[in-house]
PDB file of N, CA and C in Angstrom:
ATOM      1  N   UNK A   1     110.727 132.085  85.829  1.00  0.00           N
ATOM      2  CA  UNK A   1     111.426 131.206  86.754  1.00  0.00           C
ATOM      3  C   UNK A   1     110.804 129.814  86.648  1.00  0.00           C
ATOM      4  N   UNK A   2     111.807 128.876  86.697  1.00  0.00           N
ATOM      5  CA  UNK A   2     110.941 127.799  86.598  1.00  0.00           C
ATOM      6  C   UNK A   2     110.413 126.859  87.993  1.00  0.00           C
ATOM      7  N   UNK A   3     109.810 126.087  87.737  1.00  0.00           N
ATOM      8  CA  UNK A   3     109.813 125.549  88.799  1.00  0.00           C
ATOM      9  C   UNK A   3     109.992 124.144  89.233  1.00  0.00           C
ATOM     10  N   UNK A   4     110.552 124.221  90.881  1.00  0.00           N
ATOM     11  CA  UNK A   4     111.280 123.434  90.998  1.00  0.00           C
ATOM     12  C   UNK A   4     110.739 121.770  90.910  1.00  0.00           C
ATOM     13  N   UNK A   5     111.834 121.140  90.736  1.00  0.00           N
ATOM     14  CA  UNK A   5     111.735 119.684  90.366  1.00  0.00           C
ATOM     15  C   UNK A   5     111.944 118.634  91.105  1.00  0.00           C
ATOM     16  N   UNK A   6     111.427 117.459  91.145  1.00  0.00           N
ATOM     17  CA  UNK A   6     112.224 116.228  92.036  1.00  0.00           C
ATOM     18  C   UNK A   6     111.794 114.704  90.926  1.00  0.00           C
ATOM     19  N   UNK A   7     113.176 113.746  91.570  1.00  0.00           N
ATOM     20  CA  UNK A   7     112.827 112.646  91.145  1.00  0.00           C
ATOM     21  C   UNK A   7     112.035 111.519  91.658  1.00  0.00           C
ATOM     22  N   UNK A   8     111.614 111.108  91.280  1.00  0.00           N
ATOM     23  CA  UNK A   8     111.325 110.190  91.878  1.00  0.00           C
ATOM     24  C   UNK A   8     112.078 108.345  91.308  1.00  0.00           C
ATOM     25  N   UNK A   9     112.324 107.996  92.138  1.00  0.00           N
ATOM     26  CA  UNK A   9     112.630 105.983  91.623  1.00  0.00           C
ATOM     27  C   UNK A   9     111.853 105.189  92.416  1.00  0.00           C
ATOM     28  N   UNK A  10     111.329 104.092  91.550  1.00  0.00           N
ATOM     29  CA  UNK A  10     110.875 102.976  92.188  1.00  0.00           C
ATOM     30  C   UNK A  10     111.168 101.762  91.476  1.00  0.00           C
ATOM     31  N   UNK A  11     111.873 101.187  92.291  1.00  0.00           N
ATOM     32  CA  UNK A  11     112.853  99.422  92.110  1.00  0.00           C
ATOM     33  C   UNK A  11     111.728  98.550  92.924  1.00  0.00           C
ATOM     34  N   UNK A  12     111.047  97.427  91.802  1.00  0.00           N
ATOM     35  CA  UNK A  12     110.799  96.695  92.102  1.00  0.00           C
ATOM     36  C   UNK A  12     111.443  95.154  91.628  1.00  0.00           C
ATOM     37  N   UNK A  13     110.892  94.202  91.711  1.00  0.00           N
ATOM     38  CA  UNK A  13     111.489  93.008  91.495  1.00  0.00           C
ATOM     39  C   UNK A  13     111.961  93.038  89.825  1.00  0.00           C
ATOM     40  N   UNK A  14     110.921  93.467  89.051  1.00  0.00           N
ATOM     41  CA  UNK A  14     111.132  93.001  88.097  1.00  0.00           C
ATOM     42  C   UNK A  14     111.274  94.574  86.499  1.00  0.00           C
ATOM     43  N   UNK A  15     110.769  95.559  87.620  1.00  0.00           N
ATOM     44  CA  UNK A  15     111.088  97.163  86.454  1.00  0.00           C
ATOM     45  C   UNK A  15     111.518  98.122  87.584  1.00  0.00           C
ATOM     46  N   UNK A  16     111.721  99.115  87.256  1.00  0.00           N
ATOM     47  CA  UNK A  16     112.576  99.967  87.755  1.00  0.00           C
ATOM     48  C   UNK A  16     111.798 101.453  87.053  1.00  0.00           C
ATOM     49  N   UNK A  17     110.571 102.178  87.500  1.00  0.00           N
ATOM     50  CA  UNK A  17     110.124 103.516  86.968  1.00  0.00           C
ATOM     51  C   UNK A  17     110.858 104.441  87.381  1.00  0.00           C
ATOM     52  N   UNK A  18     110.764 105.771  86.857  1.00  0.00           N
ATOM     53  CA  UNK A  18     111.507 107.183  87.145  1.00  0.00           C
ATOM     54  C   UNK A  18     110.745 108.309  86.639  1.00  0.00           C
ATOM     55  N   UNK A  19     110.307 109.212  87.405  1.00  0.00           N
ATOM     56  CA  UNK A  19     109.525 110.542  86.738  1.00  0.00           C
ATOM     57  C   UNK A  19     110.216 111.694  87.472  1.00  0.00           C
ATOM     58  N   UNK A  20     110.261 112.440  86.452  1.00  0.00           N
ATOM     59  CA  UNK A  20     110.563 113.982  87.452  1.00  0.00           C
ATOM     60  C   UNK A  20     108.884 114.619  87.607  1.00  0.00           C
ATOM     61  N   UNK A  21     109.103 114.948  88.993  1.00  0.00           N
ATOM     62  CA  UNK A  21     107.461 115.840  89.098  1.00  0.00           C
ATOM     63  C   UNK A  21     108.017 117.551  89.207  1.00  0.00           C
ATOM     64  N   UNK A  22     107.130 118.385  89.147  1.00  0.00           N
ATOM     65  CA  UNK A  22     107.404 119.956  89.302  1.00  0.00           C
ATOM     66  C   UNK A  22     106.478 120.261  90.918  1.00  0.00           C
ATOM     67  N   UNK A  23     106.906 121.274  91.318  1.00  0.00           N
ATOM     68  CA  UNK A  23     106.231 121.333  92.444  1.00  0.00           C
ATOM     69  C   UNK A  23     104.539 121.719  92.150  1.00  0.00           C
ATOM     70  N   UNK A  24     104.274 121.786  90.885  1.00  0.00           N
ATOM     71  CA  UNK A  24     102.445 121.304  90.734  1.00  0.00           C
ATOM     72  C   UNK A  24     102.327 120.627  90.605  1.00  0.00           C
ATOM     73  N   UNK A  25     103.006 119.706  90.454  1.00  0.00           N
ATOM     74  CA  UNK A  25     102.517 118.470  90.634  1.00  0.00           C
ATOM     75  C   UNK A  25     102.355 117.930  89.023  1.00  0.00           C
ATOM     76  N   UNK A  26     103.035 118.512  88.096  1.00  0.00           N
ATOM     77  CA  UNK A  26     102.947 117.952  87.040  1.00  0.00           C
ATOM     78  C   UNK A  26     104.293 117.237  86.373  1.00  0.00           C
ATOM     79  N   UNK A  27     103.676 115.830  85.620  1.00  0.00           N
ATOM     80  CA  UNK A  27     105.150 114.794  85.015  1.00  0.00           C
ATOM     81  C   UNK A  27     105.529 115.172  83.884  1.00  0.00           C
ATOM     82  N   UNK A  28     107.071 115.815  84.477  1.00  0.00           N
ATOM     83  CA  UNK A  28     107.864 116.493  83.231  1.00  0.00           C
ATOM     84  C   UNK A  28     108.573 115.357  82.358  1.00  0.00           C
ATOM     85  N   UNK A  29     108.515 114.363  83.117  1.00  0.00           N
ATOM     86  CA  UNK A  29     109.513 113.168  82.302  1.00  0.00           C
ATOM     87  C   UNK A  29     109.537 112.119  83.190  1.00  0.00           C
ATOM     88  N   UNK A  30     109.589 110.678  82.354  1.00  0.00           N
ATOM     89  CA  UNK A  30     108.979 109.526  82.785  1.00  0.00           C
ATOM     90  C   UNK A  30     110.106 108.131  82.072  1.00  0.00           C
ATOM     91  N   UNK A  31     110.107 107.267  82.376  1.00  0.00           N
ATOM     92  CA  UNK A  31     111.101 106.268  82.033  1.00  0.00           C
ATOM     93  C   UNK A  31     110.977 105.014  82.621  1.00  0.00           C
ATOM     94  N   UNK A  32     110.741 103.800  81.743  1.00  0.00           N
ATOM     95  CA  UNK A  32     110.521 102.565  82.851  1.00  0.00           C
ATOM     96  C   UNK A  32     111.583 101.681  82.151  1.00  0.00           C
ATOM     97  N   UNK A  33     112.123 100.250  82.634  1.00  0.00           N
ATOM     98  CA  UNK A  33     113.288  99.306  82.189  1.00  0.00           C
ATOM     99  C   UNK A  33     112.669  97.943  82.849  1.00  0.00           C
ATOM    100  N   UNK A  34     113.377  97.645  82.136  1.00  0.00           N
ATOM    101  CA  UNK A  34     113.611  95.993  83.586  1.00  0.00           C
ATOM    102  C   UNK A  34     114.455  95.998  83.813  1.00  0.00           C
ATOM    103  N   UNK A  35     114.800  95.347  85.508  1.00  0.00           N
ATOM    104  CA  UNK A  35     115.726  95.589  86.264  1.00  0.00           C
ATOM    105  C   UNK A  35     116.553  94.926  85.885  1.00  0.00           C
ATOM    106  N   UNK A  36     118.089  95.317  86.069  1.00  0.00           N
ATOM    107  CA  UNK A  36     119.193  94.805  85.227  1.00  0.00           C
ATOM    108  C   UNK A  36     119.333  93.398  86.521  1.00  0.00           C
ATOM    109  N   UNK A  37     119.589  92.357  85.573  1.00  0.00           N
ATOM    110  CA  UNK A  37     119.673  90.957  86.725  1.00  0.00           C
ATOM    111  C   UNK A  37     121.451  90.347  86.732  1.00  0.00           C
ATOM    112  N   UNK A  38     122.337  91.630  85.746  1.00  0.00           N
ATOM    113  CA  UNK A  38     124.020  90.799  86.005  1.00  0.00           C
ATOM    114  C   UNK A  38     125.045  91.293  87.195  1.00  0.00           C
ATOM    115  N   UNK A  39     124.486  91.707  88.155  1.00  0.00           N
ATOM    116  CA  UNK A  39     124.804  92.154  89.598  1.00  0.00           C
ATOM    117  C   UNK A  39     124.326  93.098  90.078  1.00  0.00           C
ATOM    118  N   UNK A  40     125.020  93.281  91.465  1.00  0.00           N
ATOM    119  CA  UNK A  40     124.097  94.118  92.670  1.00  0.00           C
ATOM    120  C   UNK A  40     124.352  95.413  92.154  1.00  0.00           C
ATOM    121  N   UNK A  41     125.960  95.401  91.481  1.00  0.00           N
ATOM    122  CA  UNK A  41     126.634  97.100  90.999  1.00  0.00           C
ATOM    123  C   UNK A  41     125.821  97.669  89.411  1.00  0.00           C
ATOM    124  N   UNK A  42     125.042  96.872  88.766  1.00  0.00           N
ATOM    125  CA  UNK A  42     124.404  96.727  87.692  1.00  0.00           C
ATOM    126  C   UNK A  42     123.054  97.787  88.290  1.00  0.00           C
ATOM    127  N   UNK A  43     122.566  97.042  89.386  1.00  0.00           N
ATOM    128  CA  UNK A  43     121.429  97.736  89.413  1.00  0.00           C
ATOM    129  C   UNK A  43     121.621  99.192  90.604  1.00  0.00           C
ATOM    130  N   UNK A  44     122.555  99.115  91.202  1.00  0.00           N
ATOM    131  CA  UNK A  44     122.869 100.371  91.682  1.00  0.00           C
ATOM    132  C   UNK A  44     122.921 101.169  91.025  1.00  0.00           C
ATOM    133  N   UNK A  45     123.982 101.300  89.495  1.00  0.00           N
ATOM    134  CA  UNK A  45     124.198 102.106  88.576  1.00  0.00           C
ATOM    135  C   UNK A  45     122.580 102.630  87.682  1.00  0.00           C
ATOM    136  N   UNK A  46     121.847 101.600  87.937  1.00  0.00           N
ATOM    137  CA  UNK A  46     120.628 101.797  87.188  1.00  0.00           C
ATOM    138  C   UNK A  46     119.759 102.479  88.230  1.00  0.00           C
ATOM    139  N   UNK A  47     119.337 102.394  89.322  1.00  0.00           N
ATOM    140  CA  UNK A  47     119.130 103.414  90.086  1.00  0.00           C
ATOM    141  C   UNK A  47     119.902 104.600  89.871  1.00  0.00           C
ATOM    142  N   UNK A  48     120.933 104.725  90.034  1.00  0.00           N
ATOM    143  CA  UNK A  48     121.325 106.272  89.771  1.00  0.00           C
ATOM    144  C   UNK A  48     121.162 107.214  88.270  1.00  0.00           C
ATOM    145  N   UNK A  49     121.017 105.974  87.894  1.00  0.00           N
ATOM    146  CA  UNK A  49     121.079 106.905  86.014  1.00  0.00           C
ATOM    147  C   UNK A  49     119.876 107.511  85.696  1.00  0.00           C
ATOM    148  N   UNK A  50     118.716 107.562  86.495  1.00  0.00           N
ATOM    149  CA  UNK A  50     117.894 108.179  86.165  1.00  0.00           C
ATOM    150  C   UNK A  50     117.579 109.974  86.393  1.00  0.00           C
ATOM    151  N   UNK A  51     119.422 110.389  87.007  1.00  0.00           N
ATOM    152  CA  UNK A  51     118.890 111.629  87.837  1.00  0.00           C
ATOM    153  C   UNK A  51     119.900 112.368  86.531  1.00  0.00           C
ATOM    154  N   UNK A  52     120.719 111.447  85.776  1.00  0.00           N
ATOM    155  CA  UNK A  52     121.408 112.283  84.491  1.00  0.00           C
ATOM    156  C   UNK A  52     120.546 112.546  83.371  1.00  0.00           C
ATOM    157  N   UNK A  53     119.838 111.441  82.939  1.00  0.00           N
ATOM    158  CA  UNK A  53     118.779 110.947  81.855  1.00  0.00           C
ATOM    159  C   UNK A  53     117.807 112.225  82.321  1.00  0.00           C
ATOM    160  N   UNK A  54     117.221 112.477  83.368  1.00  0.00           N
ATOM    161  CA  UNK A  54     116.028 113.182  83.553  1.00  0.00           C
ATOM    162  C   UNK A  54     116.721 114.773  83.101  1.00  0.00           C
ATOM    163  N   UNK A  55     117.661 115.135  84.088  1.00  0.00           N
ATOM    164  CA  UNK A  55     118.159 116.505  83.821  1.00  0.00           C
ATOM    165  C   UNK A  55     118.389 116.577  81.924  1.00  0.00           C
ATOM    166  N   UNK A  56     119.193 115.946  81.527  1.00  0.00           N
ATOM    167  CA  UNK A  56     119.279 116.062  80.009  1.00  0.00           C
ATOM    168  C   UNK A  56     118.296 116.298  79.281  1.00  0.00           C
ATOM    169  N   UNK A  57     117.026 115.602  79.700  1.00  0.00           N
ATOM    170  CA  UNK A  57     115.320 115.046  78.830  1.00  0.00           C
ATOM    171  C   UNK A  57     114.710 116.786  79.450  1.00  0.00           C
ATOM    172  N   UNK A  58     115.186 117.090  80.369  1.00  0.00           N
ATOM    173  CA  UNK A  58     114.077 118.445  80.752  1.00  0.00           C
ATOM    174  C   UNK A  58     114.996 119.422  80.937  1.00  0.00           C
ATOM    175  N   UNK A  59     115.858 119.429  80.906  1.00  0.00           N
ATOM    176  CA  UNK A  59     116.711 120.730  81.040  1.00  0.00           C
ATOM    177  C   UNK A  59     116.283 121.469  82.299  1.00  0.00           C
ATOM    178  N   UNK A  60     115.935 120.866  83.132  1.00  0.00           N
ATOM    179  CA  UNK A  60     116.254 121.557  84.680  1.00  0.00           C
ATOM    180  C   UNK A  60     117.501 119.870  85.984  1.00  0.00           C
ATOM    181  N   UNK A  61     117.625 121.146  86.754  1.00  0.00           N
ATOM    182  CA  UNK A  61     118.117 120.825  87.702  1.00  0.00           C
ATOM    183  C   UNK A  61     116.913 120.191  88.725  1.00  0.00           C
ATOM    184  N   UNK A  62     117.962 119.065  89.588  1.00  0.00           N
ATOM    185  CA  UNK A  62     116.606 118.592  90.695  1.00  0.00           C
ATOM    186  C   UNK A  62     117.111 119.262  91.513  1.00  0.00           C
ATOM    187  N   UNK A  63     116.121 119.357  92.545  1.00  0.00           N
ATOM    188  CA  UNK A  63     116.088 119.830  94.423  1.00  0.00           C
ATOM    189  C   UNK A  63     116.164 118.757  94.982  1.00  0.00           C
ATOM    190  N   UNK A  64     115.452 117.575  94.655  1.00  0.00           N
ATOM    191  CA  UNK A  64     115.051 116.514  95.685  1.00  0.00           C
ATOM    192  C   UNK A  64     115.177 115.297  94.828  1.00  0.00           C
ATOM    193  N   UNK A  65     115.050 114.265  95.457  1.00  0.00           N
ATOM    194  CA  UNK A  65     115.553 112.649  95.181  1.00  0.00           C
ATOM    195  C   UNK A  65     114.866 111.623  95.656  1.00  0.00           C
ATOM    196  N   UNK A  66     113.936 110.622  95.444  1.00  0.00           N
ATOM    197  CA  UNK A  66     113.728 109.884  96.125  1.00  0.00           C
ATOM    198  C   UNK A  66     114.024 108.532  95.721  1.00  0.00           C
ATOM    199  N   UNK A  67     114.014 107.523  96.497  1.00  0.00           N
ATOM    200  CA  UNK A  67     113.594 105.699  95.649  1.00  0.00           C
ATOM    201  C   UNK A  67     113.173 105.230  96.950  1.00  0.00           C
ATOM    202  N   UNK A  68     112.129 104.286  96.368  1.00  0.00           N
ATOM    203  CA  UNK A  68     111.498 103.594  96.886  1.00  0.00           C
ATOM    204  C   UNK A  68     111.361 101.985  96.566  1.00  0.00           C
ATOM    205  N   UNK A  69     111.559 100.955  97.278  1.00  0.00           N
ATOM    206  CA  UNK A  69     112.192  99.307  97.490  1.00  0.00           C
ATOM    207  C   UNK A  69     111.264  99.222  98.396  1.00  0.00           C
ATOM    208  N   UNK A  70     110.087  97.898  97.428  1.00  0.00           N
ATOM    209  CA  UNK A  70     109.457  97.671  98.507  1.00  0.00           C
ATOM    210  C   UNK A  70     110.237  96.511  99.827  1.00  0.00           C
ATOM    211  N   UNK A  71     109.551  96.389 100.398  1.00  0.00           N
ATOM    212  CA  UNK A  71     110.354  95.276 101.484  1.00  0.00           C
ATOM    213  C   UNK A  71     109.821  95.577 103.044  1.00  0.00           C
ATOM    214  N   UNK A  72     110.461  95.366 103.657  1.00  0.00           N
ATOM    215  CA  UNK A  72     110.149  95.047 105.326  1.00  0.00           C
ATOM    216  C   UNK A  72     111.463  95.218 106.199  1.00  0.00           C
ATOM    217  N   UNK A  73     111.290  96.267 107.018  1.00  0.00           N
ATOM    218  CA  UNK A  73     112.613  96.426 108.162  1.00  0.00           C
ATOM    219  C   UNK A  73     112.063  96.117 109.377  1.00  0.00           C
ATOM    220  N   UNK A  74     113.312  95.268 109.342  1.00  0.00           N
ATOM    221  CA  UNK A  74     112.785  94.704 111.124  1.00  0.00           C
ATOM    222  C   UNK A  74     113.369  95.888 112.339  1.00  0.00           C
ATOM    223  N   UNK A  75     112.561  96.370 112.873  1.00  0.00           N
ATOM    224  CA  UNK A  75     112.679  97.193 113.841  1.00  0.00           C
ATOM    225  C   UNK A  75     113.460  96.878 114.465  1.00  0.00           C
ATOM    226  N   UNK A  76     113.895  95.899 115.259  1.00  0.00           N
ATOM    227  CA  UNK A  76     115.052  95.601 116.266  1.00  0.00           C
ATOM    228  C   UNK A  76     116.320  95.588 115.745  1.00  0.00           C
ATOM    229  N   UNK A  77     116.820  95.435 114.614  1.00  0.00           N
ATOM    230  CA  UNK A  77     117.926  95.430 114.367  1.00  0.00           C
ATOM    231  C   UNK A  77     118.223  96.266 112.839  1.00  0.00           C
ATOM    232  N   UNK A  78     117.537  96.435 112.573  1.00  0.00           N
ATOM    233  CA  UNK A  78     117.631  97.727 111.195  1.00  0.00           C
ATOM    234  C   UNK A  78     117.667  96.723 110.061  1.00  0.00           C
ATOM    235  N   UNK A  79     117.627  95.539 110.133  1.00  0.00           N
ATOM    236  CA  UNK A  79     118.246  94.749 108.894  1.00  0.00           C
ATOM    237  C   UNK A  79     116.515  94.222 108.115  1.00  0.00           C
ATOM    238  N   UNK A  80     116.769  94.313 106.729  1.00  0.00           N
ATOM    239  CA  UNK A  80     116.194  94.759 105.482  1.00  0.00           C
ATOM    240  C   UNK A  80     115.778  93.829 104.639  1.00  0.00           C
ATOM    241  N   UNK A  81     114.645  93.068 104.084  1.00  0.00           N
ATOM    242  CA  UNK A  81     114.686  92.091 103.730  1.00  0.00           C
ATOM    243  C   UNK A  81     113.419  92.685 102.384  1.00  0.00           C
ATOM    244  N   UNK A  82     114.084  92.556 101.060  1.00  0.00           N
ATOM    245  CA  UNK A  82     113.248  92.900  99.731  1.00  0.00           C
ATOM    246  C   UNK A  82     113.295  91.693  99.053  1.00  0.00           C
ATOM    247  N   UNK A  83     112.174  90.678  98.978  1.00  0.00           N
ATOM    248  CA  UNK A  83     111.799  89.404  99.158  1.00  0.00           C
ATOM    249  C   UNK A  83     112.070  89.589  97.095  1.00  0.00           C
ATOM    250  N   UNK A  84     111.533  90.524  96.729  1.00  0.00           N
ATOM    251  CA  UNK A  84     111.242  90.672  95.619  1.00  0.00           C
ATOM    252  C   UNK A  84     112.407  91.116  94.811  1.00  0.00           C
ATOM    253  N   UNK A  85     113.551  91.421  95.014  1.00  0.00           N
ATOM    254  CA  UNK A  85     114.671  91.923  94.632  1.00  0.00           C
ATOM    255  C   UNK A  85     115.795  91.254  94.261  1.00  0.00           C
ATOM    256  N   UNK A  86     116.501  90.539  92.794  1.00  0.00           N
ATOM    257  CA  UNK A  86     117.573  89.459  92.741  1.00  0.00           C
ATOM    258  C   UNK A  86     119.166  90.411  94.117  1.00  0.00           C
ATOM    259  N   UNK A  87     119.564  89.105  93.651  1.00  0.00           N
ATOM    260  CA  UNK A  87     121.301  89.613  94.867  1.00  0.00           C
ATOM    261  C   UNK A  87     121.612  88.465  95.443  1.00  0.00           C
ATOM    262  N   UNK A  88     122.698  88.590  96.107  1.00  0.00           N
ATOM    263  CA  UNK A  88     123.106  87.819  96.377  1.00  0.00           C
ATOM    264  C   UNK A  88     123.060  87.627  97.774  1.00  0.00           C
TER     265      UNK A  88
END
């Protein structure tokens, strides 16, 4: 049986990493870019492509998902500010 998997993403200003971990904690597969800078739908799509790319590269299925954007939420009103991130 194998065991189970998750992704991980992290979007920063200027690369974009991706690893699948196993629940020991070991990196089945790994991938870094620079962040695509020709729109907001550019880098959405590039966030998501890492959960096809990974399944293909390891031949398992994920359980879990994460990404992580650094930045700052203002508590009072939920609104989101990633100082480091192009957009419009």
């Amino acid at each position: 049986m194998s065991a189970r998997t998750a992704l991980a993403v992290g979007l920063g200003g200027t690369k974009l990493a991706a690893a699948v971990i196993d629940e020991e904690g070991a990196m089945l597969w790994r991938a870094r870019a620079p962040v695509a800078r020709e729109s907001v739908a550019a880098v959405a799509f590039q966030v998501a492509e890492p959960a096809t790319e990974a399944r293909r590269m390891t031949g398992r299925s994920l359980v879990a998902a994460g990404c992580i954007v650094p930045g700052i939420v203002r508590q009072a009103d939920g609104a989101v500010w990633a100082p480091n991130l192009w957009g419009p």
